[in-house]
PDB file of N, CA and C in Angstrom:
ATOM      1  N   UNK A   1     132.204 -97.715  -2.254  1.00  0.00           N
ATOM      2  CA  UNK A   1     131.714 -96.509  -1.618  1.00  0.00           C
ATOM      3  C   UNK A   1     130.551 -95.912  -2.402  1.00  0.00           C
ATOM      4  N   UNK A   2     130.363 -96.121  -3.266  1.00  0.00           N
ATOM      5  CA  UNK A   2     129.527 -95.816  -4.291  1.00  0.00           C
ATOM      6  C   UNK A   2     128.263 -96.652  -5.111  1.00  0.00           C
ATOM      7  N   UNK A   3     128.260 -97.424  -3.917  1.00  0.00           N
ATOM      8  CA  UNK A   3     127.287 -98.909  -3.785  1.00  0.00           C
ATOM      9  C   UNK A   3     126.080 -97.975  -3.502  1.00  0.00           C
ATOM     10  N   UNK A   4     124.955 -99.007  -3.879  1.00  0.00           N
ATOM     11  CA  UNK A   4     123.519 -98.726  -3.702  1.00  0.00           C
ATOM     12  C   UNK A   4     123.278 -98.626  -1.991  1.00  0.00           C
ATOM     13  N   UNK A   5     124.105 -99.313  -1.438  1.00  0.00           N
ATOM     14  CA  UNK A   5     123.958-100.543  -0.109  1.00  0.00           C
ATOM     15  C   UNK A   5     124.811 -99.431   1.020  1.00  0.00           C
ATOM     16  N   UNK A   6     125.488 -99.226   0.460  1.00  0.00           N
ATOM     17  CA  UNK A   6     127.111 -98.174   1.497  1.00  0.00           C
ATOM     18  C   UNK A   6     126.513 -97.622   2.375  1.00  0.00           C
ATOM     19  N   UNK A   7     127.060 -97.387   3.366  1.00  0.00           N
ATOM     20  CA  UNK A   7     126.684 -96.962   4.977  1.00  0.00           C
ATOM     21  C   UNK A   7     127.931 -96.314   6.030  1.00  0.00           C
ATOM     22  N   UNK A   8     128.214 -95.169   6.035  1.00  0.00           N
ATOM     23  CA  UNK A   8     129.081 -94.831   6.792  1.00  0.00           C
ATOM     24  C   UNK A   8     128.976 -95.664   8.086  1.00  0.00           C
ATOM     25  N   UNK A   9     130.045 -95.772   8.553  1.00  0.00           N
ATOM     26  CA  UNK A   9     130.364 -96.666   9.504  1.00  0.00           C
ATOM     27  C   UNK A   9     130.638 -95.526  10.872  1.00  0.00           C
ATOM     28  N   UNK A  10     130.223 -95.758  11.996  1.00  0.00           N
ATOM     29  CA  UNK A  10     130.729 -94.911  13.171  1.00  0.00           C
ATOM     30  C   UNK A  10     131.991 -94.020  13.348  1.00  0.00           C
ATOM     31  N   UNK A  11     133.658 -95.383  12.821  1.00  0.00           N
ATOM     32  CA  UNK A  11     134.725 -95.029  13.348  1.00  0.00           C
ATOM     33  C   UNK A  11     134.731 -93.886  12.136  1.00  0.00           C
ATOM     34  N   UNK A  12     134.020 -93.835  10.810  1.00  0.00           N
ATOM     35  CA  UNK A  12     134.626 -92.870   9.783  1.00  0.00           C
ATOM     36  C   UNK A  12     133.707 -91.940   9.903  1.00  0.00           C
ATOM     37  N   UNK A  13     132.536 -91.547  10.392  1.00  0.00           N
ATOM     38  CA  UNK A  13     131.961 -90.341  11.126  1.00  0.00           C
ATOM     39  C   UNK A  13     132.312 -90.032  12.122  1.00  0.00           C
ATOM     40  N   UNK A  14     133.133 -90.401  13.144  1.00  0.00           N
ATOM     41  CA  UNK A  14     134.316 -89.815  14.091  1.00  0.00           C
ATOM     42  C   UNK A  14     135.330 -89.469  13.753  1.00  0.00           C
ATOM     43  N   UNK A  15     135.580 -90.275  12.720  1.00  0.00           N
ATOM     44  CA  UNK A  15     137.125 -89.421  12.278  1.00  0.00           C
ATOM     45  C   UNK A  15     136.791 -88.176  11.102  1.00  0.00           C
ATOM     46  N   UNK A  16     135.880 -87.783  10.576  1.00  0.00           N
ATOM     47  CA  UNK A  16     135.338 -86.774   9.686  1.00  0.00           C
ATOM     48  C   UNK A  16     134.917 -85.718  10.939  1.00  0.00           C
ATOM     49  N   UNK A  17     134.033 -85.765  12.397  1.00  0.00           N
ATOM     50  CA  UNK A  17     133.861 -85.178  12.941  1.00  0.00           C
ATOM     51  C   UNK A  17     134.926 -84.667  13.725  1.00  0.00           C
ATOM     52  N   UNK A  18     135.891 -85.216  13.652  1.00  0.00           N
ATOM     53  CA  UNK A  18     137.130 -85.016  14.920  1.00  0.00           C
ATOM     54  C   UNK A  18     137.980 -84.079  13.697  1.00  0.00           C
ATOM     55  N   UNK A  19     137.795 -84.077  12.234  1.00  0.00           N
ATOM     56  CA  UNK A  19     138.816 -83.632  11.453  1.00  0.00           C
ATOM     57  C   UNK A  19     137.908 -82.183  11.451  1.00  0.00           C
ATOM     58  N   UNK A  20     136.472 -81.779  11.188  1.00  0.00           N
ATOM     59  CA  UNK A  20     135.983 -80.944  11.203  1.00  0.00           C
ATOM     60  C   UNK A  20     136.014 -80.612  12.528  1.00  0.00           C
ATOM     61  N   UNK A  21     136.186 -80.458  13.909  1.00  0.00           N
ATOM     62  CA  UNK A  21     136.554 -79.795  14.798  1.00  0.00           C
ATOM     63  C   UNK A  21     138.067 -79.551  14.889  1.00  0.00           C
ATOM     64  N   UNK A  22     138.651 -80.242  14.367  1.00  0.00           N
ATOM     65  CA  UNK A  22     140.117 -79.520  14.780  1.00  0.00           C
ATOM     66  C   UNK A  22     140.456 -78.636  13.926  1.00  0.00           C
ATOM     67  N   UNK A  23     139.881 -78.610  12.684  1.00  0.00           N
ATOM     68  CA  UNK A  23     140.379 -77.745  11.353  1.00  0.00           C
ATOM     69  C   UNK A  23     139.665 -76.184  11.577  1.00  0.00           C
ATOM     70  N   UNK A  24     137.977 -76.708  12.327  1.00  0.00           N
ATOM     71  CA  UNK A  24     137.374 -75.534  12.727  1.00  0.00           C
ATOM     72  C   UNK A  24     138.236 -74.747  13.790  1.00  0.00           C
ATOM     73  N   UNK A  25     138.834 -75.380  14.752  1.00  0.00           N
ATOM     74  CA  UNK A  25     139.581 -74.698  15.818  1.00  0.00           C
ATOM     75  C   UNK A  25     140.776 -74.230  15.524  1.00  0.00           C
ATOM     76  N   UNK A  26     141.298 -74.867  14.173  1.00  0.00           N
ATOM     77  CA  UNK A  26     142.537 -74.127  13.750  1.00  0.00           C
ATOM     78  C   UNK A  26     142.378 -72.933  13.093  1.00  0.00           C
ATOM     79  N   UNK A  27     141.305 -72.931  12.495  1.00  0.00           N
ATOM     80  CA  UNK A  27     140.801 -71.763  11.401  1.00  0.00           C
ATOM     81  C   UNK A  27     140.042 -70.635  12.472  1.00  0.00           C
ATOM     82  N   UNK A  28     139.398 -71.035  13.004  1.00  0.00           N
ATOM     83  CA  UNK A  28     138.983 -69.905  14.142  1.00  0.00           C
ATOM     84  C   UNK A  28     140.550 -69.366  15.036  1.00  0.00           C
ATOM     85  N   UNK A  29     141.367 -69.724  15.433  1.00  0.00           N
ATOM     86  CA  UNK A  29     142.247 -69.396  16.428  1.00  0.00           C
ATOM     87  C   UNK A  29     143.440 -68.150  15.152  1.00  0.00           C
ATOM     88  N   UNK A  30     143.115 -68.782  13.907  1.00  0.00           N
ATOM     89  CA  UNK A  30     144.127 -68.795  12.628  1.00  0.00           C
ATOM     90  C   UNK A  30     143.586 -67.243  12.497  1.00  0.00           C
ATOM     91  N   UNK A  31     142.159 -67.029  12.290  1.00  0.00           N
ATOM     92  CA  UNK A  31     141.506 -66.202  12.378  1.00  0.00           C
ATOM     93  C   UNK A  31     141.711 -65.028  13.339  1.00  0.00           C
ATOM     94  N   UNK A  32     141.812 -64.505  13.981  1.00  0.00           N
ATOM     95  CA  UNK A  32     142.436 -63.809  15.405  1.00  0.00           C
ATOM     96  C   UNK A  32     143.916 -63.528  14.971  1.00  0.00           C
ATOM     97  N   UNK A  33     145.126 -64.247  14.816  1.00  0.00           N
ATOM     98  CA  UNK A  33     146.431 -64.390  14.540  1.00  0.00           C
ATOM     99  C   UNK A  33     146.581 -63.190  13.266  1.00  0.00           C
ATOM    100  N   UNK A  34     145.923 -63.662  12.449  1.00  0.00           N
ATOM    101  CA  UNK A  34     145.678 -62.785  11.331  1.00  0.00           C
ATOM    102  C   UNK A  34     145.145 -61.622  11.029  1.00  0.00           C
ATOM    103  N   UNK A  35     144.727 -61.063  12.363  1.00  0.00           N
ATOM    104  CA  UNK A  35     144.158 -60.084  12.367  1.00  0.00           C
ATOM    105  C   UNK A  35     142.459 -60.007  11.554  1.00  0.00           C
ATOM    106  N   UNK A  36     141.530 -60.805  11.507  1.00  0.00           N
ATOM    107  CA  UNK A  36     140.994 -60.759  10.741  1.00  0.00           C
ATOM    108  C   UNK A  36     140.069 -59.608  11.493  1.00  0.00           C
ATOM    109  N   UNK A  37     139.858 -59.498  12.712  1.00  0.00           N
ATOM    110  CA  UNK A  37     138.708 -58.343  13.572  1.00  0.00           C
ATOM    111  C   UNK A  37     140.046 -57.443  13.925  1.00  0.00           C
ATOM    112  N   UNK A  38     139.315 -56.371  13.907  1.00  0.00           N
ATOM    113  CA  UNK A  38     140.337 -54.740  14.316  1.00  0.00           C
ATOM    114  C   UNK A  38     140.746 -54.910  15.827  1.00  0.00           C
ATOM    115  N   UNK A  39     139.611 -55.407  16.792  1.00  0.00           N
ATOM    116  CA  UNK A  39     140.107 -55.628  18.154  1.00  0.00           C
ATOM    117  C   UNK A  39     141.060 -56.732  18.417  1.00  0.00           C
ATOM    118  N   UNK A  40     141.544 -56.561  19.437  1.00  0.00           N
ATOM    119  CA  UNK A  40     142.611 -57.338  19.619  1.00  0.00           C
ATOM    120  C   UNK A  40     142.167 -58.558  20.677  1.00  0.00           C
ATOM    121  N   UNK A  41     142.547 -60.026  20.568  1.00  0.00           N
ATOM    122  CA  UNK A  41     142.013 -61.380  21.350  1.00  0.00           C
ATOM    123  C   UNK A  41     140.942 -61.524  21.030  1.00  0.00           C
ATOM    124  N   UNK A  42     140.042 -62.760  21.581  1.00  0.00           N
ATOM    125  CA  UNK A  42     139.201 -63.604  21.155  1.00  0.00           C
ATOM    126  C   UNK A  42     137.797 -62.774  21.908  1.00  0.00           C
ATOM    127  N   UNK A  43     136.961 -63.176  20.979  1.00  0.00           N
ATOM    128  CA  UNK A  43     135.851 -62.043  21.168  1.00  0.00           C
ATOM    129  C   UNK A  43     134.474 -63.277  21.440  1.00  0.00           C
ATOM    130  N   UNK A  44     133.598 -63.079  21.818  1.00  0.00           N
ATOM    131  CA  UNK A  44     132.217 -63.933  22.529  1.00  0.00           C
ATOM    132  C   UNK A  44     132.264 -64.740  21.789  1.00  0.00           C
ATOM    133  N   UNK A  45     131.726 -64.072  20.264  1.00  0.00           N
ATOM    134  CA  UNK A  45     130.967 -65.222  18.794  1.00  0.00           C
ATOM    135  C   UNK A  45     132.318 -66.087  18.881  1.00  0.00           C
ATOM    136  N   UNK A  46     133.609 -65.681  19.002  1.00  0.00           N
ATOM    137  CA  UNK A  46     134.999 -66.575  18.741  1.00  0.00           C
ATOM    138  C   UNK A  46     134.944 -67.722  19.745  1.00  0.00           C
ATOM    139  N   UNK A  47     134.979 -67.274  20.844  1.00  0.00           N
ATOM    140  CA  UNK A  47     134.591 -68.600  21.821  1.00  0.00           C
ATOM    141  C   UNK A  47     133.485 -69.384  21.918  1.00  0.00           C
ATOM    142  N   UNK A  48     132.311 -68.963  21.569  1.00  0.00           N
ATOM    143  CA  UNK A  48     131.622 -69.682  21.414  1.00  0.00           C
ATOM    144  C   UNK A  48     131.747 -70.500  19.914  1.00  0.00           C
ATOM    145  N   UNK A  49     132.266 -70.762  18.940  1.00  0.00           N
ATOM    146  CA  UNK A  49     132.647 -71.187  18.016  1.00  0.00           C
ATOM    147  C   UNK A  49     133.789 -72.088  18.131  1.00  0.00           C
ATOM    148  N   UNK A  50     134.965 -72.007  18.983  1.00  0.00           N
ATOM    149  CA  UNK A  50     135.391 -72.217  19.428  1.00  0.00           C
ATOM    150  C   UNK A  50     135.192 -73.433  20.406  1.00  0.00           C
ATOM    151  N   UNK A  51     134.012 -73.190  20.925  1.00  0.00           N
ATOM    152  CA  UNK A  51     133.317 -74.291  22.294  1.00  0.00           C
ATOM    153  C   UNK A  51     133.086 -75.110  21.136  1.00  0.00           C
ATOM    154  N   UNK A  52     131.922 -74.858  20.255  1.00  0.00           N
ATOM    155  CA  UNK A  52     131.500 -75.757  19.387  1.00  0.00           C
ATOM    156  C   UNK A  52     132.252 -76.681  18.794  1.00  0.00           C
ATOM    157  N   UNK A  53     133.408 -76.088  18.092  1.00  0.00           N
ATOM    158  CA  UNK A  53     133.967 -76.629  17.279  1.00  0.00           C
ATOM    159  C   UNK A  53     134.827 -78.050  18.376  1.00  0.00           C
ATOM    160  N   UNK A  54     135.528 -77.400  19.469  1.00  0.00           N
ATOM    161  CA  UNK A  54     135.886 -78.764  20.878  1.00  0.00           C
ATOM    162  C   UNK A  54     135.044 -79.430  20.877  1.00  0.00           C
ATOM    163  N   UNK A  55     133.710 -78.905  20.949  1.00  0.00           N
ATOM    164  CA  UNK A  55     132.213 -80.449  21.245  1.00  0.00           C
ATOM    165  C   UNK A  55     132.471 -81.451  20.365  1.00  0.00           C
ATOM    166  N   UNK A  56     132.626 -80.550  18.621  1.00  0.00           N
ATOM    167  CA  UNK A  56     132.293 -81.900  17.779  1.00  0.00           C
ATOM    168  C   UNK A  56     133.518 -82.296  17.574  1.00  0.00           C
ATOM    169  N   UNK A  57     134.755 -82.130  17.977  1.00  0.00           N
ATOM    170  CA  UNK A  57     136.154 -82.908  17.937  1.00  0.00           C
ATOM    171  C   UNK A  57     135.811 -83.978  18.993  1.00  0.00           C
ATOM    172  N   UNK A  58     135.146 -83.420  20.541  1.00  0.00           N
ATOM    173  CA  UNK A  58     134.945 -84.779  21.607  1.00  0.00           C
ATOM    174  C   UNK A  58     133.884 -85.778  20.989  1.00  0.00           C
ATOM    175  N   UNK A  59     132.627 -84.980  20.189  1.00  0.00           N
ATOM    176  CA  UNK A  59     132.053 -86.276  19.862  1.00  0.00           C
ATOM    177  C   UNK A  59     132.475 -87.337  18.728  1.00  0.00           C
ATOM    178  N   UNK A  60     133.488 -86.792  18.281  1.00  0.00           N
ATOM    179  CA  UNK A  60     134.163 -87.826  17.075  1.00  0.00           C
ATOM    180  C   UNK A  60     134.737 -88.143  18.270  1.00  0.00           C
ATOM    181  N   UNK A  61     135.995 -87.965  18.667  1.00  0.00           N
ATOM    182  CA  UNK A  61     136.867 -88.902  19.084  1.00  0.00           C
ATOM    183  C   UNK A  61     135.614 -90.196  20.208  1.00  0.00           C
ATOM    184  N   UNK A  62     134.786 -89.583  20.681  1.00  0.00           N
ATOM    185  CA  UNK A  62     133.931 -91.107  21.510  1.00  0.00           C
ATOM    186  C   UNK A  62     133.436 -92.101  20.345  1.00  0.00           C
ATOM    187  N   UNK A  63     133.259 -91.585  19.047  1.00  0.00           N
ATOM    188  CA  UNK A  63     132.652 -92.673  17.957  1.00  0.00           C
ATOM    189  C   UNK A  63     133.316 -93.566  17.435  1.00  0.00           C
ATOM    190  N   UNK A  64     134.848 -92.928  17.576  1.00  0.00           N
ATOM    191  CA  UNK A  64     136.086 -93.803  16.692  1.00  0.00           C
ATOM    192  C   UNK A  64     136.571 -95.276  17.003  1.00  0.00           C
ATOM    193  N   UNK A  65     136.038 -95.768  18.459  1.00  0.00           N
ATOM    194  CA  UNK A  65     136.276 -97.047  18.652  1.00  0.00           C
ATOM    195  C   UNK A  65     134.858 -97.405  18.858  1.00  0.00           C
ATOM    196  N   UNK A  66     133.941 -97.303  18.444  1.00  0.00           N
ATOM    197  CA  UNK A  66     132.673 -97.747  18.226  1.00  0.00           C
ATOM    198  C   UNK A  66     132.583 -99.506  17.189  1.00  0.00           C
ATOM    199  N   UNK A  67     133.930 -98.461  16.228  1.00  0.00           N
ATOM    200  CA  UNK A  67     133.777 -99.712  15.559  1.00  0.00           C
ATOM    201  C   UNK A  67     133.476 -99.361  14.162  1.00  0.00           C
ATOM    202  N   UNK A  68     133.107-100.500  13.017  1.00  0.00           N
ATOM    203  CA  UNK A  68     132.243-100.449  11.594  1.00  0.00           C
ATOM    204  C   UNK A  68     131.511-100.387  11.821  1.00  0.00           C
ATOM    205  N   UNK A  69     130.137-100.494  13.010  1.00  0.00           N
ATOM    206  CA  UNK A  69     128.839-100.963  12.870  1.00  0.00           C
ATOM    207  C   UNK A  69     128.278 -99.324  12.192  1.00  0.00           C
ATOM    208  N   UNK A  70     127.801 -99.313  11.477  1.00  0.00           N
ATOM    209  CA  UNK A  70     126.961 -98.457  10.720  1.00  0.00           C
ATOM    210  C   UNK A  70     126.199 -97.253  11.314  1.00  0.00           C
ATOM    211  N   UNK A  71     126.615 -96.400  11.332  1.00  0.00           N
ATOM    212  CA  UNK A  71     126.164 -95.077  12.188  1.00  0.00           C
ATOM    213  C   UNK A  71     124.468 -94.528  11.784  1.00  0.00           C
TER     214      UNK A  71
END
């Protein structure tokens, strides 16, 4: 991994992107639960963060059977 040569591979930038959207969507939703804003439920910036964070969980999961070939 630490080769001159090393090259992330597709399926392990889908599975890094699919881990950073679900962790984002847990931590945003985690966020709310906790009271972290005084109002109560999910507020614009939250859903839209929210959207985001679903996009880059769907675009990992389409990369993950791509394969090794080198992203």
């Amino acid at each position: 991994m630490l080769s001159k040569d090393y090259t992330i591979s597709k399926r392990q930038l889908g599975f890094i992107l699919l881990l950073i959207g679900f962790l984002g969507a847990i931590g945003i939703l985690a966020i709310d639960l906790l009271g972290g804003g005084q109002q109560g439920g999910i507020g614009p910036a939250q859903m839209f963060a929210l959207g985001i964070m679903i996009v880059i969980g769907i675009v990992g999961l389409t990369l993950i059977p791509l394969g090794d070939t080198p992203a």
